[in-house]
C-alpha atoms as a PDB file:
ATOM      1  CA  UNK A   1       0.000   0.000   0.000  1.00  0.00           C
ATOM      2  CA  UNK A   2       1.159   3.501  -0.922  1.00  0.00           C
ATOM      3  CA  UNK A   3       0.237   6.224   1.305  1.00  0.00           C
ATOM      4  CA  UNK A   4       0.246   9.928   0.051  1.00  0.00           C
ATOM      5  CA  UNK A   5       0.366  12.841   2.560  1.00  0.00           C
ATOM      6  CA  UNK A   6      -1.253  16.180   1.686  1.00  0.00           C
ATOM      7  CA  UNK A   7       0.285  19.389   2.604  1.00  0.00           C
ATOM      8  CA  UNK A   8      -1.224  22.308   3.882  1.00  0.00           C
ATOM      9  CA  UNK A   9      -1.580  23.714   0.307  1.00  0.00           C
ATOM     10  CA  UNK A  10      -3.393  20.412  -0.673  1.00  0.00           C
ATOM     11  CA  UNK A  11      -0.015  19.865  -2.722  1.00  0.00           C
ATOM     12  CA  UNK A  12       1.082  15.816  -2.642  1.00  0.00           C
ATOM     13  CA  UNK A  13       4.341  14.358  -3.827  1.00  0.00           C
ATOM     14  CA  UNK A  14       4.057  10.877  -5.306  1.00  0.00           C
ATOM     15  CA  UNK A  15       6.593   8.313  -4.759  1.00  0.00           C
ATOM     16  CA  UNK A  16       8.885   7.298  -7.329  1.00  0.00           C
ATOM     17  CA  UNK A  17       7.612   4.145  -7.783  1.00  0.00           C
ATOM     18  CA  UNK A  18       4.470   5.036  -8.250  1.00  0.00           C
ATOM     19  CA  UNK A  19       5.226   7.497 -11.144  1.00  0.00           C
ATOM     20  CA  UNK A  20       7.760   4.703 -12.667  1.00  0.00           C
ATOM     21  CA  UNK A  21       4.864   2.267 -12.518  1.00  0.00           C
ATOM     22  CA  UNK A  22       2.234   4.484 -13.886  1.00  0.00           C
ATOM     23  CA  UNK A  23       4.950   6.159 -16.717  1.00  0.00           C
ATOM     24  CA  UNK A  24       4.532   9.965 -15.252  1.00  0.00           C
ATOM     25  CA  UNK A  25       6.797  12.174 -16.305  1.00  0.00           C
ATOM     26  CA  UNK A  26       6.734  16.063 -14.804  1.00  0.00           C
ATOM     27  CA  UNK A  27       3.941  18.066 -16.045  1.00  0.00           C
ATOM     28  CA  UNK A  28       1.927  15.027 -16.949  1.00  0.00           C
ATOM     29  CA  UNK A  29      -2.025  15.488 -15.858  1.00  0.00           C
ATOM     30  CA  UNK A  30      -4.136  12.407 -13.561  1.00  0.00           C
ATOM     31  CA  UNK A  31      -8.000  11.811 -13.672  1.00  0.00           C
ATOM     32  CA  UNK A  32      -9.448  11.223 -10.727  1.00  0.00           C
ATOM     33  CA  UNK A  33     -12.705   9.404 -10.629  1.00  0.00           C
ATOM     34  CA  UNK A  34     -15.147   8.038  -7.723  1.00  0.00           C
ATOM     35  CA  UNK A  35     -16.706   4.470  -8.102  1.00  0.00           C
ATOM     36  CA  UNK A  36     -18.623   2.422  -5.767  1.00  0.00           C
ATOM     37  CA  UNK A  37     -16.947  -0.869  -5.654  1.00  0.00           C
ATOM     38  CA  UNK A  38     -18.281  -3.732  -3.039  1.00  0.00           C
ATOM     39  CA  UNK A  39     -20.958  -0.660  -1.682  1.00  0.00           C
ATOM     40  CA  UNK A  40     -17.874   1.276  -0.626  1.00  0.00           C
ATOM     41  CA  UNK A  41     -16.614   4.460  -1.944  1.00  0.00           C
ATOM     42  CA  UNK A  42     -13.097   4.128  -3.780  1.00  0.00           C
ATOM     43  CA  UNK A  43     -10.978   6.668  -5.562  1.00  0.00           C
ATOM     44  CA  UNK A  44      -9.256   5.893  -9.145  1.00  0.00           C
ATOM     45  CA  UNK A  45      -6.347   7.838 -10.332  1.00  0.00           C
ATOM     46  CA  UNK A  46      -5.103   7.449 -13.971  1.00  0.00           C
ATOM     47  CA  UNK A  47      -3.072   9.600 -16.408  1.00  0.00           C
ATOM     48  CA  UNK A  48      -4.983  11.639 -18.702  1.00  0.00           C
ATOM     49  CA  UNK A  49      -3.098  10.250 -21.458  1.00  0.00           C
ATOM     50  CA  UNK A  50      -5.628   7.380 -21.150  1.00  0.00           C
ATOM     51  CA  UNK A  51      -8.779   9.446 -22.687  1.00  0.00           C
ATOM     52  CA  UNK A  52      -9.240   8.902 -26.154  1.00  0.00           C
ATOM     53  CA  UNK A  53      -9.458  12.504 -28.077  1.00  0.00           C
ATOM     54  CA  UNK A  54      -9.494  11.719 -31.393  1.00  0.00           C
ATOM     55  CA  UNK A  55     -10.599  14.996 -32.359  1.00  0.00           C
ATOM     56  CA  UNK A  56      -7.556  16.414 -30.365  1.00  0.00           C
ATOM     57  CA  UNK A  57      -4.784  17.713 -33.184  1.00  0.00           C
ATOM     58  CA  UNK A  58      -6.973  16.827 -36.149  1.00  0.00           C
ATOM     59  CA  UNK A  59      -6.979  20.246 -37.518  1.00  0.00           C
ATOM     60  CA  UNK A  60      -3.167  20.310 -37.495  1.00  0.00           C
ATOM     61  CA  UNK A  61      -2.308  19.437 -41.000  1.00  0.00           C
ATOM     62  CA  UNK A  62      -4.999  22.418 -42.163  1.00  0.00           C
ATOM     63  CA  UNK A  63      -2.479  24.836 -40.088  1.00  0.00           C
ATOM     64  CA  UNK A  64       0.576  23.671 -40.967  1.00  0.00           C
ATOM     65  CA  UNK A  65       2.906  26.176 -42.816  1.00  0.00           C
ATOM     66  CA  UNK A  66      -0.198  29.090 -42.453  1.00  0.00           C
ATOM     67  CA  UNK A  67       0.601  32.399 -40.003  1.00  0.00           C
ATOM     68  CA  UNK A  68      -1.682  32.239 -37.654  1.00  0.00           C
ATOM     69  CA  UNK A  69      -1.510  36.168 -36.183  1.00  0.00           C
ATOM     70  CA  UNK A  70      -4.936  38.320 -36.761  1.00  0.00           C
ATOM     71  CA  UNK A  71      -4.172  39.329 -39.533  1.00  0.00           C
ATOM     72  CA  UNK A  72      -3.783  36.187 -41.383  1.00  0.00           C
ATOM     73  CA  UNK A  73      -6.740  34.722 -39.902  1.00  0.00           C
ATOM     74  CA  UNK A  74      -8.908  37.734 -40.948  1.00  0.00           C
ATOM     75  CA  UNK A  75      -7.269  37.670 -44.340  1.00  0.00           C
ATOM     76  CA  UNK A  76      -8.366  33.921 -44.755  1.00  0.00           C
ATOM     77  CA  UNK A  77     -11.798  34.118 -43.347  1.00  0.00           C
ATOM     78  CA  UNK A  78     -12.291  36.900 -45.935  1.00  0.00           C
ATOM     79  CA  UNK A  79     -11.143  34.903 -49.261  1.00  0.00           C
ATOM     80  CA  UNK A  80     -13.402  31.855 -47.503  1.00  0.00           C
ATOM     81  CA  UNK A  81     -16.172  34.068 -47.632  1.00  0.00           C
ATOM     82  CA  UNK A  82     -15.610  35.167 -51.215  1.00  0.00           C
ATOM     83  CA  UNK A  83     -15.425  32.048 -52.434  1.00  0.00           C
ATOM     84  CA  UNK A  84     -18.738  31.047 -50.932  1.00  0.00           C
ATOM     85  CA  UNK A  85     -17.382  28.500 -48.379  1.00  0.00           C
ATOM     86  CA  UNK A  86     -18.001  30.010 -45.192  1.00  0.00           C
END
């Protein structure tokens, strides 16, 4: 059993095993979800890394090699809206 102390700004350090065992690197994010397992409330913790996003980066290739200041983006709404696709 691993036990995890809380600081008085609610701040935690994991051990290093844990974080070797679970792959966490620094700056990595953790869900934490509630189940009811056996009629008893128990926590889950799990990188975020585990949620499927497929969406997530999908526009990328659309971006890729365009500016993307105001003025660009202004520049290629307008010849969108020219051309009738927007």
């Amino acid at each position: 059993m691993t036990v995890i102390r809380i600081t008085a700004k609610r701040q935690a350090t994991l051990p290093k095993k844990l974080c070797e065992e679970m792959r966490l690197q620094p700056g990595d994010a953790l869900i934490v979800d509630s189940l009811i397992v056996d009629g008893e409330k128990v926590w889950v913790i799990k990188p975020a890394a585990d949620i499927e996003t497929p969406w997530f980066g999908s526009l990328r290739s659309y971006a890729k090699g365009k500016r993307h200041d105001m003025k660009s983006i202004r520049k290629s709404v307008a010849e969108a809206r020219s051309c009738g696709e927007l």
